[in-house]
N, C-alpha and C. Protein backbone atom coordinates (compact mmCIF):
# COMPACT_ATOMS: atom_id res chain seq x y z
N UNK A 1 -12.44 13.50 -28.42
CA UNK A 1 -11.97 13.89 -27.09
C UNK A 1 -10.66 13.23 -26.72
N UNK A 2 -9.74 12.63 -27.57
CA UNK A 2 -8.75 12.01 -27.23
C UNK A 2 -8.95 10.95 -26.87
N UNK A 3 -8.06 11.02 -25.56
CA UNK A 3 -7.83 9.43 -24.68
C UNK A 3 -9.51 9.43 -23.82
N UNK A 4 -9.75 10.13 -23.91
CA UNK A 4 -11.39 10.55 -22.98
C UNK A 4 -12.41 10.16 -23.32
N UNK A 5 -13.58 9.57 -22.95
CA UNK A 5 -14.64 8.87 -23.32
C UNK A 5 -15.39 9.87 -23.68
N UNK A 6 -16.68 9.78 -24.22
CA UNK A 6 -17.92 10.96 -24.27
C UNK A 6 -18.75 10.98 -22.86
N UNK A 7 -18.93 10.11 -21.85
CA UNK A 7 -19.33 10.14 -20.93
C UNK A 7 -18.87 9.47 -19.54
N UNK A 8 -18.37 9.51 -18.71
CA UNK A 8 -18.00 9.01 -17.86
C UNK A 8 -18.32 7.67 -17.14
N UNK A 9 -17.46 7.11 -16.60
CA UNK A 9 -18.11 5.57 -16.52
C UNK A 9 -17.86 6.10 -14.95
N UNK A 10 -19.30 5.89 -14.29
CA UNK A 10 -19.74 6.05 -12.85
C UNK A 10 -19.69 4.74 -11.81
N UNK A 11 -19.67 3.78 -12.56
CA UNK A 11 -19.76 2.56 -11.48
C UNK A 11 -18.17 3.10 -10.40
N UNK A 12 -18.27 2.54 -9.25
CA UNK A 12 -17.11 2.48 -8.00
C UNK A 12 -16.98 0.50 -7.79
N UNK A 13 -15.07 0.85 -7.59
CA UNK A 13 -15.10 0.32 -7.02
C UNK A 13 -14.74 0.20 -5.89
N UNK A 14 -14.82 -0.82 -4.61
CA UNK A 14 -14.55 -0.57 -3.76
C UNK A 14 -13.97 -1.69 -3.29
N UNK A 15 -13.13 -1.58 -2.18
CA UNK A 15 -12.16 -2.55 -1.27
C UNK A 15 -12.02 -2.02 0.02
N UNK A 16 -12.32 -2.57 1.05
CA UNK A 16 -12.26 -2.73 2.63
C UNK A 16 -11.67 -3.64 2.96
N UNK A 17 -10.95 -3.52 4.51
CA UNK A 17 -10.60 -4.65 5.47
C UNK A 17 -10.55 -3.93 7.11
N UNK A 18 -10.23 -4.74 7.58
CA UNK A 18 -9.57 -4.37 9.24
C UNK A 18 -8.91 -5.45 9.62
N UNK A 19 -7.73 -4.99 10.65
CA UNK A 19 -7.26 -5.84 11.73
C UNK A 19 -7.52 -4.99 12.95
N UNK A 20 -8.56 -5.49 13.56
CA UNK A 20 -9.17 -4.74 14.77
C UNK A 20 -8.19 -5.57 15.74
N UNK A 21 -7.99 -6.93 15.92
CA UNK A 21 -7.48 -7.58 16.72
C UNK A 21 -5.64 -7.46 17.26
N UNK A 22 -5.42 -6.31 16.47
CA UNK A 22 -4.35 -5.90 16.89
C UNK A 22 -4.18 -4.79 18.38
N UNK A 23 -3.39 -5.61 19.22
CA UNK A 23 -3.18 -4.09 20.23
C UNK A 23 -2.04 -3.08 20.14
N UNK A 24 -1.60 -3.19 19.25
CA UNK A 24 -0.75 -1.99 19.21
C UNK A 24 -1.28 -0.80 18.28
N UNK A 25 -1.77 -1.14 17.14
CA UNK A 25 -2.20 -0.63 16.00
C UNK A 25 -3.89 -1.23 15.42
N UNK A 26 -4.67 -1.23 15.86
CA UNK A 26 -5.88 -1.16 15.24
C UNK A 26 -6.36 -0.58 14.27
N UNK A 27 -7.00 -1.35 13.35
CA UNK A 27 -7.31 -0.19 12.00
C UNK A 27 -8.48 -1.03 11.48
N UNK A 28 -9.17 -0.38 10.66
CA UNK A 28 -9.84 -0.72 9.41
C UNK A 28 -9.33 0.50 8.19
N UNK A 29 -9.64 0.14 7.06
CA UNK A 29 -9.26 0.52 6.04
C UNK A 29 -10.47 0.47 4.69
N UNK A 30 -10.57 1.55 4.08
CA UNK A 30 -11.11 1.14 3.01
C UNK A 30 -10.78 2.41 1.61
N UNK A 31 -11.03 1.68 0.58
CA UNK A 31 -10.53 2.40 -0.37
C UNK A 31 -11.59 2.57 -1.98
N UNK A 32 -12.21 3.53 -2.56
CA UNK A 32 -12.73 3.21 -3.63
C UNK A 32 -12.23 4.12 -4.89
N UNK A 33 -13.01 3.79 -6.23
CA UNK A 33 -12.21 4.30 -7.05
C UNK A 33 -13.03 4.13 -8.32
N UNK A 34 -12.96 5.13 -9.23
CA UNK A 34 -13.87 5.55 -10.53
C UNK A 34 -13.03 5.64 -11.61
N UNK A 35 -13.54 5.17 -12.40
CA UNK A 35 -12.82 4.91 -14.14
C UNK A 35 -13.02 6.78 -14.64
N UNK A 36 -14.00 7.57 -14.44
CA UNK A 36 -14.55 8.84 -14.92
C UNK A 36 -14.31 9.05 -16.16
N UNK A 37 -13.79 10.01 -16.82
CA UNK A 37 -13.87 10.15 -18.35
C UNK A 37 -12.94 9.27 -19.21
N UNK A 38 -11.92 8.80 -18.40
CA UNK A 38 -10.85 7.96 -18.90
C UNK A 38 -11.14 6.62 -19.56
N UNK A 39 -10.55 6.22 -21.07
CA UNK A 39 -11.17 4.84 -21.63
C UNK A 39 -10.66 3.72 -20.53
N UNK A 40 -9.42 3.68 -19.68
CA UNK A 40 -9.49 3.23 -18.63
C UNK A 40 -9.13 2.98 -17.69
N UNK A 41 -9.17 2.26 -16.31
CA UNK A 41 -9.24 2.86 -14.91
C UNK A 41 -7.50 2.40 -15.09
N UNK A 42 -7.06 3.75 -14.57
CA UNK A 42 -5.48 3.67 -14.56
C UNK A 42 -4.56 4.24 -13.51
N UNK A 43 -5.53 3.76 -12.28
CA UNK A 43 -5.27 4.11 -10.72
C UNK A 43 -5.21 2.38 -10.15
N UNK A 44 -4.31 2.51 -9.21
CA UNK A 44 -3.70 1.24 -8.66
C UNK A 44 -4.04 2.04 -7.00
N UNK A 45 -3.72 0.66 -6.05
CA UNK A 45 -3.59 0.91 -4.77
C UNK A 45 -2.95 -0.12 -4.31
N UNK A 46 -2.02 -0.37 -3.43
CA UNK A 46 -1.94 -1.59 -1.87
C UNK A 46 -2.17 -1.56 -0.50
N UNK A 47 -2.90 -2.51 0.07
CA UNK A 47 -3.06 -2.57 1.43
C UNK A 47 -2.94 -3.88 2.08
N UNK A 48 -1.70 -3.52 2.59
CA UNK A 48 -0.58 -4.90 2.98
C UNK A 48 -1.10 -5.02 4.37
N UNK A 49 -1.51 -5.86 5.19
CA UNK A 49 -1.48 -5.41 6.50
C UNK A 49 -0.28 -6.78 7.24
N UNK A 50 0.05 -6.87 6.76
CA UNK A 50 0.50 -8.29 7.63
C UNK A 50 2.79 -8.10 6.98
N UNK A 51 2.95 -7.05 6.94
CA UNK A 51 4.30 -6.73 6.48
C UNK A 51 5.22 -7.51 7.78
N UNK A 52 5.96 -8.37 7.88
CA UNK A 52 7.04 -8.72 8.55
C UNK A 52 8.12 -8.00 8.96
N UNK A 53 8.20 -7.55 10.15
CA UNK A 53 9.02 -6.19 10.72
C UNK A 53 9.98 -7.26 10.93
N UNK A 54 11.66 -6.25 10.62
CA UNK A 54 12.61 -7.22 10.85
C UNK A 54 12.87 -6.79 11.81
N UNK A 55 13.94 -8.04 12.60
CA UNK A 55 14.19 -7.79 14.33
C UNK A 55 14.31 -6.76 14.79
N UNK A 56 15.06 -5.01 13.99
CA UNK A 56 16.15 -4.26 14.30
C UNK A 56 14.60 -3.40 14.79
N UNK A 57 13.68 -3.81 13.87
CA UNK A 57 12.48 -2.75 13.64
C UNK A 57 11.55 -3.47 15.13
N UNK A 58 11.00 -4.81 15.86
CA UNK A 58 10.41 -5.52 16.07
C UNK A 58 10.81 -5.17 17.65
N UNK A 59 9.76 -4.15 18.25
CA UNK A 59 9.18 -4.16 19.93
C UNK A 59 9.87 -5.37 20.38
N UNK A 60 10.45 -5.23 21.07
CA UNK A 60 10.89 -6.31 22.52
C UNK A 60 10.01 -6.56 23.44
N UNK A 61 9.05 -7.45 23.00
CA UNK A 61 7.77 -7.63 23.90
C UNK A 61 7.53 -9.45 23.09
N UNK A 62 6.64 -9.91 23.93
CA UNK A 62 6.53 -11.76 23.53
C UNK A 62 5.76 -11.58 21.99
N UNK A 63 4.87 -10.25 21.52
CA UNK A 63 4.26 -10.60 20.36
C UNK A 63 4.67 -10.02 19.33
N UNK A 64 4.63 -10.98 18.28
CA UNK A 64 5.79 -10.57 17.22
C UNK A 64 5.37 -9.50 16.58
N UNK A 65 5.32 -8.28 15.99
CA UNK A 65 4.32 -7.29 15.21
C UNK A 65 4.62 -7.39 13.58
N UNK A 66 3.84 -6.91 13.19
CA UNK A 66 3.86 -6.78 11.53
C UNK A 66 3.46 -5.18 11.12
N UNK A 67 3.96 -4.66 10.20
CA UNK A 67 4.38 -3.28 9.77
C UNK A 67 2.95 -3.41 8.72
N UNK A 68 2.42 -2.69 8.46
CA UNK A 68 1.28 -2.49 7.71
C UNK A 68 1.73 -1.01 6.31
N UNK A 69 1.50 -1.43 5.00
CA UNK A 69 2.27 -0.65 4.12
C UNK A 69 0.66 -0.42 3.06
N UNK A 70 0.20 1.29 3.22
CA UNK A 70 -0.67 1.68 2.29
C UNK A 70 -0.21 2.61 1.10
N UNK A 71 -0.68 2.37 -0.42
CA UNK A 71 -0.39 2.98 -1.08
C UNK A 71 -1.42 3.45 -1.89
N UNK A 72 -1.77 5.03 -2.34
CA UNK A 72 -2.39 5.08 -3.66
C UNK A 72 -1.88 5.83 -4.77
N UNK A 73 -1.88 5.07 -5.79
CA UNK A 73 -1.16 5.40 -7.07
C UNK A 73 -1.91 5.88 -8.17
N UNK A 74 -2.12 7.27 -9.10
CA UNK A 74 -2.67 7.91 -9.61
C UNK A 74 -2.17 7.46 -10.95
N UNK A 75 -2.37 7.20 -11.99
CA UNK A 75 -1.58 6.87 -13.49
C UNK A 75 -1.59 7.84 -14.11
N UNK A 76 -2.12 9.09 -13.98
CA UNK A 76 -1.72 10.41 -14.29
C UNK A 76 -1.83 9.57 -16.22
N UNK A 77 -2.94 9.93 -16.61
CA UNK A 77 -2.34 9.48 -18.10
C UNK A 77 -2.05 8.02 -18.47
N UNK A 78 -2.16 7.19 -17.98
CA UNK A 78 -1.31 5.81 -18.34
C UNK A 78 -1.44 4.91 -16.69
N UNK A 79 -2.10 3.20 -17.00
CA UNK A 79 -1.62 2.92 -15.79
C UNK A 79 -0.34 1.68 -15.21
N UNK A 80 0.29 2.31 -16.41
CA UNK A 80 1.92 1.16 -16.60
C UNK A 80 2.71 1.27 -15.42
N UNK A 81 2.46 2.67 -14.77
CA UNK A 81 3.29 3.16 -13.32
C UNK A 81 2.42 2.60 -12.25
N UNK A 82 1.02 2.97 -12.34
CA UNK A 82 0.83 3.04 -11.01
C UNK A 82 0.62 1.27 -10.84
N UNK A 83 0.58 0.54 -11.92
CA UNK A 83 0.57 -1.03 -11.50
C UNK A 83 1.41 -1.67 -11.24
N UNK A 84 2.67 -1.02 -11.68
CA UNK A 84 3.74 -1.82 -11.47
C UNK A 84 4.23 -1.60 -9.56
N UNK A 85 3.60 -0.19 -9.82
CA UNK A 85 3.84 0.14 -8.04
C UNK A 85 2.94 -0.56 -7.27
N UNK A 86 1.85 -0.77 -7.70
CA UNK A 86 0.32 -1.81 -7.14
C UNK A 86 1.58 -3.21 -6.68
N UNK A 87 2.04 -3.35 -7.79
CA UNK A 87 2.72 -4.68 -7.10
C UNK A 87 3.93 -5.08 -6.80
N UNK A 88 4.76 -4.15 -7.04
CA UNK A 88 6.04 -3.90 -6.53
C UNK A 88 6.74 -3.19 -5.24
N UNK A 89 5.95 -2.27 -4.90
CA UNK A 89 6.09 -1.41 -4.13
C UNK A 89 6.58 -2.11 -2.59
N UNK A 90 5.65 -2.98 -1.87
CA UNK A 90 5.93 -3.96 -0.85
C UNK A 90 7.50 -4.53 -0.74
N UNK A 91 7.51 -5.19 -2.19
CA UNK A 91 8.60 -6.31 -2.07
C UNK A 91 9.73 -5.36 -2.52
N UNK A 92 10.27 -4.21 -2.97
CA UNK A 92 10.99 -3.07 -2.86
C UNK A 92 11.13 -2.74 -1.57
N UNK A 93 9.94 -2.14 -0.84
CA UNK A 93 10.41 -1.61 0.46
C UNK A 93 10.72 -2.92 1.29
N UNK A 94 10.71 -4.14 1.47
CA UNK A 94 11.12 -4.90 2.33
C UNK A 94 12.52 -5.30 1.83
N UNK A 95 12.34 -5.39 0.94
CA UNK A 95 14.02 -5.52 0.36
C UNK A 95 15.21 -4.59 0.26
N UNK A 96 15.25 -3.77 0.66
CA UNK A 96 16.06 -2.33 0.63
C UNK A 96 16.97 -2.63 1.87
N UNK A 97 18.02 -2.26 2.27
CA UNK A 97 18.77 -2.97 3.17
C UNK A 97 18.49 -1.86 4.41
N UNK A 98 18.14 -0.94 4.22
CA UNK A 98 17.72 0.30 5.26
C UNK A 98 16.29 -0.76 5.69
N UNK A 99 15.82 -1.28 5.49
CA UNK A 99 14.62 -2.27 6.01
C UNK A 99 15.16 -3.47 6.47
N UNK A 100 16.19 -4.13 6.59
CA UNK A 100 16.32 -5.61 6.84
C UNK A 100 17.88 -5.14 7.64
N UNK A 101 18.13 -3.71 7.85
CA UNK A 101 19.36 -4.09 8.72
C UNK A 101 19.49 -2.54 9.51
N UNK A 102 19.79 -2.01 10.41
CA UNK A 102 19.79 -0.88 11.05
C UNK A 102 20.81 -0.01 10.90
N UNK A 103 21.36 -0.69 9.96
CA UNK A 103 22.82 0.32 8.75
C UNK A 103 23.56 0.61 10.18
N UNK A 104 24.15 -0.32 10.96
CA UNK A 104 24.81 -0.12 12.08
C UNK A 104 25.27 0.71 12.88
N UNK A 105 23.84 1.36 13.15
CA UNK A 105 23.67 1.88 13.90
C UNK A 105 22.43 1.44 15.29
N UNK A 106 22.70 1.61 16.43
CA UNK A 106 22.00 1.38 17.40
C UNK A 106 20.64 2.36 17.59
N UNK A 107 19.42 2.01 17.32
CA UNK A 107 18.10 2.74 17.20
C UNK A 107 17.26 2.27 18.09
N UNK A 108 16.27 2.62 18.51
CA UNK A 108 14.97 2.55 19.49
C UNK A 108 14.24 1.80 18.26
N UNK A 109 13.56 0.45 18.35
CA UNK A 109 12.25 0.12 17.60
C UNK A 109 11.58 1.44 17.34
N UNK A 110 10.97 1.23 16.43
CA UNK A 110 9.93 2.49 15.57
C UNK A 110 8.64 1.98 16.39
C-alpha cells in the first residue's frame, strides 16, 4: 500500500485550553487529531494565546492586550512543512515589519 499502513491507527490526540479571563476576547480552544492510514502523524497545529500586540496594533485603554495566533497544518504527504510551520509560523508573523510597525501610515487599532 505504499506510504499507507494496512490498518489505520485510531488512537486521538487531543489538546485544549482557554483564556476565559479575558474581556475583550474570551475563548476556549481545542484541537484533536488521528495518525489514520498514514505510517505517520504528519499534521502539525499552534495555539499561541498570549501573542504581544505591538503599540501601533494595542487598544488605548490601561490593559495591555495580547493577539492570539491559531494554526492547522495538513502535511499533505510528508510532515517536514507542516512542522516547520508548527514552529515557525508565530515568530515569522511577529517579525514581519507589517506587524511591528504601521508602514507609516495612521490606522485605528484592529
Amino acid at each position: 500500500m505504499g506510504t499507507y499502513l494496512s490498518t489505520p491507527v485510531l488512537e486521538k490526540g487531543e489538546e485544549s485550553g482557554e483564556n476565559l479571563d479575558c474581556p475583550v476576547t474570551p475563548l476556549a480552544w481545542g484541537v484533536v487529531d488521528m495518525q489514520g492510514w498514514r505510517k505517520t502523524m504528519e499534521d502539525g497545529h499552534v495555539a499561541c494565546l498570549d501573542v504581544e500586540v505591538p503599540p501601533h496594533l494595542d487598544p488605548k485603554d490601561d490593559a495591555r492586550q495580547t493577539a492570539k495566533i491559531f494554526g492547522v497544518f495538513d502535511g499533505h504527504g510528508g510532515p517536514e512543512v507542516a512542522r516547520f510551520a508548527q514552529l515557525y509560523l508565530v515568530d515569522v508573523i511577529t517579525k514581519m515589519a507589517t506587524w511591528k510597525t504601521n508602514g507609516g501610515e495612521e490606522k485605528d487599532p484592529v
